[in-house]
Protein backbone atom coordinates (compact mmCIF):
# COMPACT_ATOMS: atom_id res chain seq x y z
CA UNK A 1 118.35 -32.59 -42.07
CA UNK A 2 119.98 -35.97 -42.42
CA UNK A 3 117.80 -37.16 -44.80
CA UNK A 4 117.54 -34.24 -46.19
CA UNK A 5 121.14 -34.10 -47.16
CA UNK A 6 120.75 -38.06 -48.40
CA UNK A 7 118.25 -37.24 -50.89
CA UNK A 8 119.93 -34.27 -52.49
CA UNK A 9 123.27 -36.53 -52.57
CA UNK A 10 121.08 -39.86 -54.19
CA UNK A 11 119.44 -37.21 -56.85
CA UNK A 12 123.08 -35.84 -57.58
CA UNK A 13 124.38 -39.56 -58.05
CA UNK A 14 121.47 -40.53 -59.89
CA UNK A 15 121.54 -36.99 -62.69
CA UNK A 16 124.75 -36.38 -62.85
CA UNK A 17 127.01 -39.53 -62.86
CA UNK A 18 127.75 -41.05 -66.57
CA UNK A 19 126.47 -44.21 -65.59
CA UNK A 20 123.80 -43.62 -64.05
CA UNK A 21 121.73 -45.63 -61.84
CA UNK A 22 117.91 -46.68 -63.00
CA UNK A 23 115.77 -47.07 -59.53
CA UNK A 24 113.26 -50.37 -60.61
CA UNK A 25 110.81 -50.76 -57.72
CA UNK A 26 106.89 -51.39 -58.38
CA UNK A 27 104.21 -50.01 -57.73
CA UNK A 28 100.55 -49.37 -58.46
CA UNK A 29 98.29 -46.76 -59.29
CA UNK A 30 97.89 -43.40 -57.05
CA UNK A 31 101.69 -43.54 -55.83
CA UNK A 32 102.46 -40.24 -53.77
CA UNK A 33 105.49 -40.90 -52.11
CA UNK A 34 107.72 -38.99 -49.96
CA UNK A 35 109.68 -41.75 -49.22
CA UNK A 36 113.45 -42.61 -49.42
CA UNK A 37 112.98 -46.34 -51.55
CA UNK A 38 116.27 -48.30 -51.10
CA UNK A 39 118.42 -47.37 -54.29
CA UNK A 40 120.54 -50.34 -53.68
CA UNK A 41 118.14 -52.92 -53.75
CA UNK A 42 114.86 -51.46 -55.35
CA UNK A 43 113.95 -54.16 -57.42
CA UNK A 44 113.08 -55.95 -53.99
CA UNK A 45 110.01 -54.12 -53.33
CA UNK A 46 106.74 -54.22 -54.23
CA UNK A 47 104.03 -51.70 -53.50
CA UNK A 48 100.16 -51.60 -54.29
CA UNK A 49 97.46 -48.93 -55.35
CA UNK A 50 96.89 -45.96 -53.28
CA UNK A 51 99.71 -45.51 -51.31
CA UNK A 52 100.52 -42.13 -50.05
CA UNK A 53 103.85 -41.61 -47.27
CA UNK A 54 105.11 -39.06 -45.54
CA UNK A 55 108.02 -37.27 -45.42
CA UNK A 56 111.23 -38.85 -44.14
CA UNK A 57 110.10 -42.04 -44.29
CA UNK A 58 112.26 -45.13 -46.07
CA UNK A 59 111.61 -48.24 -47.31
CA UNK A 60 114.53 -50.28 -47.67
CA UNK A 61 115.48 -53.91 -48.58
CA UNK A 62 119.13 -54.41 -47.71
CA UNK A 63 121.07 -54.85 -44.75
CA UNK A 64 124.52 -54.01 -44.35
CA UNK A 65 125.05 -54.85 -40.59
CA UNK A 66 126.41 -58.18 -41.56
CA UNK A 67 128.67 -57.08 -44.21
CA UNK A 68 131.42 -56.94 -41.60
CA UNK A 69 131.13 -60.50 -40.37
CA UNK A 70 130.36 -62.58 -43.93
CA UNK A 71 131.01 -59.96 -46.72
CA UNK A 72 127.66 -60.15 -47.69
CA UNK A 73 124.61 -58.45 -47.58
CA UNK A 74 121.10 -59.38 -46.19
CA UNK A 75 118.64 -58.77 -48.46
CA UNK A 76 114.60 -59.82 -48.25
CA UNK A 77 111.56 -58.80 -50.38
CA UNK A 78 109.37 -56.26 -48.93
CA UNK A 79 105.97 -56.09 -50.15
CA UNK A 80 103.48 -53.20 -49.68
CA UNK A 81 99.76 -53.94 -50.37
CA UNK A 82 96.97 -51.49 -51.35
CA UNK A 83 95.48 -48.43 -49.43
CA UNK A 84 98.84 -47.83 -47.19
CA UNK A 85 99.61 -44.76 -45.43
CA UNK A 86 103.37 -44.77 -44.39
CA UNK A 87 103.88 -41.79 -41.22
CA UNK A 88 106.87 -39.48 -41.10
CA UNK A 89 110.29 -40.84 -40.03
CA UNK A 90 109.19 -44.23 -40.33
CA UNK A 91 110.99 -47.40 -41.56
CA UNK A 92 110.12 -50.08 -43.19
CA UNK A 93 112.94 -52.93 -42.36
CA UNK A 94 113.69 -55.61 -45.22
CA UNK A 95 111.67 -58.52 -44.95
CA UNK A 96 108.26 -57.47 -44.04
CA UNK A 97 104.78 -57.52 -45.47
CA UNK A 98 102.46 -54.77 -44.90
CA UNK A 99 98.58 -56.31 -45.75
CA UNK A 100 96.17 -53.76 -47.25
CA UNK A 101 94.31 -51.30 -45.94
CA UNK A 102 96.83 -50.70 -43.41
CA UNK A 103 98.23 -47.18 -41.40
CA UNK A 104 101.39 -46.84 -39.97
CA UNK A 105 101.59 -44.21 -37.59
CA UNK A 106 104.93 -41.56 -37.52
CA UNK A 107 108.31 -42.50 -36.63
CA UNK A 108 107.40 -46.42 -36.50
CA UNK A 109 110.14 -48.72 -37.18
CA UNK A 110 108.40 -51.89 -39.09
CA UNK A 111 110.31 -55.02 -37.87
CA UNK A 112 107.55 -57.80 -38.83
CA UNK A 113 104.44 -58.35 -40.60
CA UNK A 114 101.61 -55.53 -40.68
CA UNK A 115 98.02 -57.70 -41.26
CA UNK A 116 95.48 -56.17 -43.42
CA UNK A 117 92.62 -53.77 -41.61
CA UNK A 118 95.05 -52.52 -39.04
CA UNK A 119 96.76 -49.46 -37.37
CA UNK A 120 100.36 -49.88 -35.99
CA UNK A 121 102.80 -47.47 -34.50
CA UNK A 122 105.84 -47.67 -32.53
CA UNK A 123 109.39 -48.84 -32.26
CA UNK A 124 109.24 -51.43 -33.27
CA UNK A 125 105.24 -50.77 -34.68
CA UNK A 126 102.52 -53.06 -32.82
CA UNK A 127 98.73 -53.16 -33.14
CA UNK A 128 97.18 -51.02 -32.06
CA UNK A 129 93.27 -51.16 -33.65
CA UNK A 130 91.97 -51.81 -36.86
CA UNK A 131 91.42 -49.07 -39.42
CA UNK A 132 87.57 -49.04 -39.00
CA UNK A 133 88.12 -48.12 -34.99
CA UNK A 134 90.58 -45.77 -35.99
CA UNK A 135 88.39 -43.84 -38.67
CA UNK A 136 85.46 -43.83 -36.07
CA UNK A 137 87.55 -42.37 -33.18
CA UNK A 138 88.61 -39.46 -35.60
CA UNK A 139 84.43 -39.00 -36.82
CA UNK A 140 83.74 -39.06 -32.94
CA UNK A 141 86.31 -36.28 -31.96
CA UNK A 142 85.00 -34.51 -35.61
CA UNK A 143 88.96 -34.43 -36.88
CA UNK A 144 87.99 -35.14 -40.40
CA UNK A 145 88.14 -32.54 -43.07
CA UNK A 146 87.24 -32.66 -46.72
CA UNK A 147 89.52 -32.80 -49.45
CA UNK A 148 88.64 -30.46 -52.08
CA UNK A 149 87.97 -31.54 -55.96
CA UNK A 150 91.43 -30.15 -57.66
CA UNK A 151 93.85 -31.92 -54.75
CA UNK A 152 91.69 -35.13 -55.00
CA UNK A 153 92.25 -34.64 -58.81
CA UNK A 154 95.96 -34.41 -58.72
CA UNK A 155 96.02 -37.49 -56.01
CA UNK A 156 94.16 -39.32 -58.25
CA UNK A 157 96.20 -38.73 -61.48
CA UNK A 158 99.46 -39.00 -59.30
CA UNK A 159 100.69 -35.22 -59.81
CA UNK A 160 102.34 -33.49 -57.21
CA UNK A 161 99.72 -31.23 -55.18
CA UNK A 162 99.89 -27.87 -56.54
CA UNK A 163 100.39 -24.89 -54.65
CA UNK A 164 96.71 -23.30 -54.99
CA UNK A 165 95.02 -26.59 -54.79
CA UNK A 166 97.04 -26.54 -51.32
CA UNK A 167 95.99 -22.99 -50.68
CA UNK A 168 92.64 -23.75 -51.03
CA UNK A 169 92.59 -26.86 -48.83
CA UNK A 170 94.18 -24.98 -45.93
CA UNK A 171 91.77 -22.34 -46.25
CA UNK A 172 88.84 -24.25 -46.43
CA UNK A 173 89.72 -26.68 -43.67
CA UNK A 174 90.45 -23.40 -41.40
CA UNK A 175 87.18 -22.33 -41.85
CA UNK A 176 85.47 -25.24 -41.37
CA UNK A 177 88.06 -25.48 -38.07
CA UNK A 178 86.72 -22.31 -36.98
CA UNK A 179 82.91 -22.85 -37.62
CA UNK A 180 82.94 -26.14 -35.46
């Protein structure tokens, strides 16, 4: 609900203020975010091709617990490499590097450094295997479902999913659920 309420509040600053605010952060191709990106500091982050997040996550690149002692704000560069998966509820602290190829599970809090080819989760995230043991542990317990044509479509032209291309995921993966 809390971030909930932030979002509605940033898109109400953002539309409906006279001078209004332009959010500049990068990033690459096949960007499906559903992630709060720091509106103070955008311009400090950086993030690659193919990354998809989850809701409630945040990426941000400030840090206002030291405005009390020095007046200032911390602020470090985050940058986000290619093929990322950011969980729900997690944060991405100011300062870090996330490699490519990389998952971070839900509600991790990302303190340090994320190395290409791996899976992290936790607060704060830590190792916890590379992507390649990850994707065979989820082909050994037969998790993995097929993403049909239209949603792959959308992805891949960075739309938001529409709601029959949903539909027909759900029902397809239910009935593939069932079969197994």
């Amino acid at each position: 609900m809390k971030i909930l309420l932030k979002k509605l509040l940033r898109h109400i600053y953002i539309n409906f203020f006279k001078d209004k605010v332009e959010v500049k952060y990068k990033h690459g191709k096949r960007f499906y975010s559903n992630t709060l990106i720091d509106t103070l500091c955008p311009q400090f982050i950086e993030i690659g091709d193919n990354f998809v997040s989850a809701p409630g996550s945040l990426i941000t690149a400030h840090d206002a617990s030291t405005f009390l002692f020095t007046k200032k704000y911390r602020i470090e560069k985050i940058i986000i490499g290619d093929n990322v998966f950011l969980g729900a509820n997690s944060v991405v602290l100011p300062g870090v590097t996330i490699g490519n190829n990389v998952i971070i599970g839900a509600g991790s809090i990302v303190t340090k450094d994320i190395p290409s080819n791996s899976v992290v989760a936790g607060n704060p995230a830590k190792y916890l295997c590379s992507v390649e043991e990850y994707m065979s542990k989820c082909n050994k317990k037969n998790v993995l479902y097929d993403v049909p044509d239209e949603l792959m479509l959308e992805f891949n032209e960075g739309k938001k999913f529409s709601k029959s291309s949903v539909e027909n995921f759900q029902r397809r993966a239910l009935s593939e659920y069932l079969n197994r």
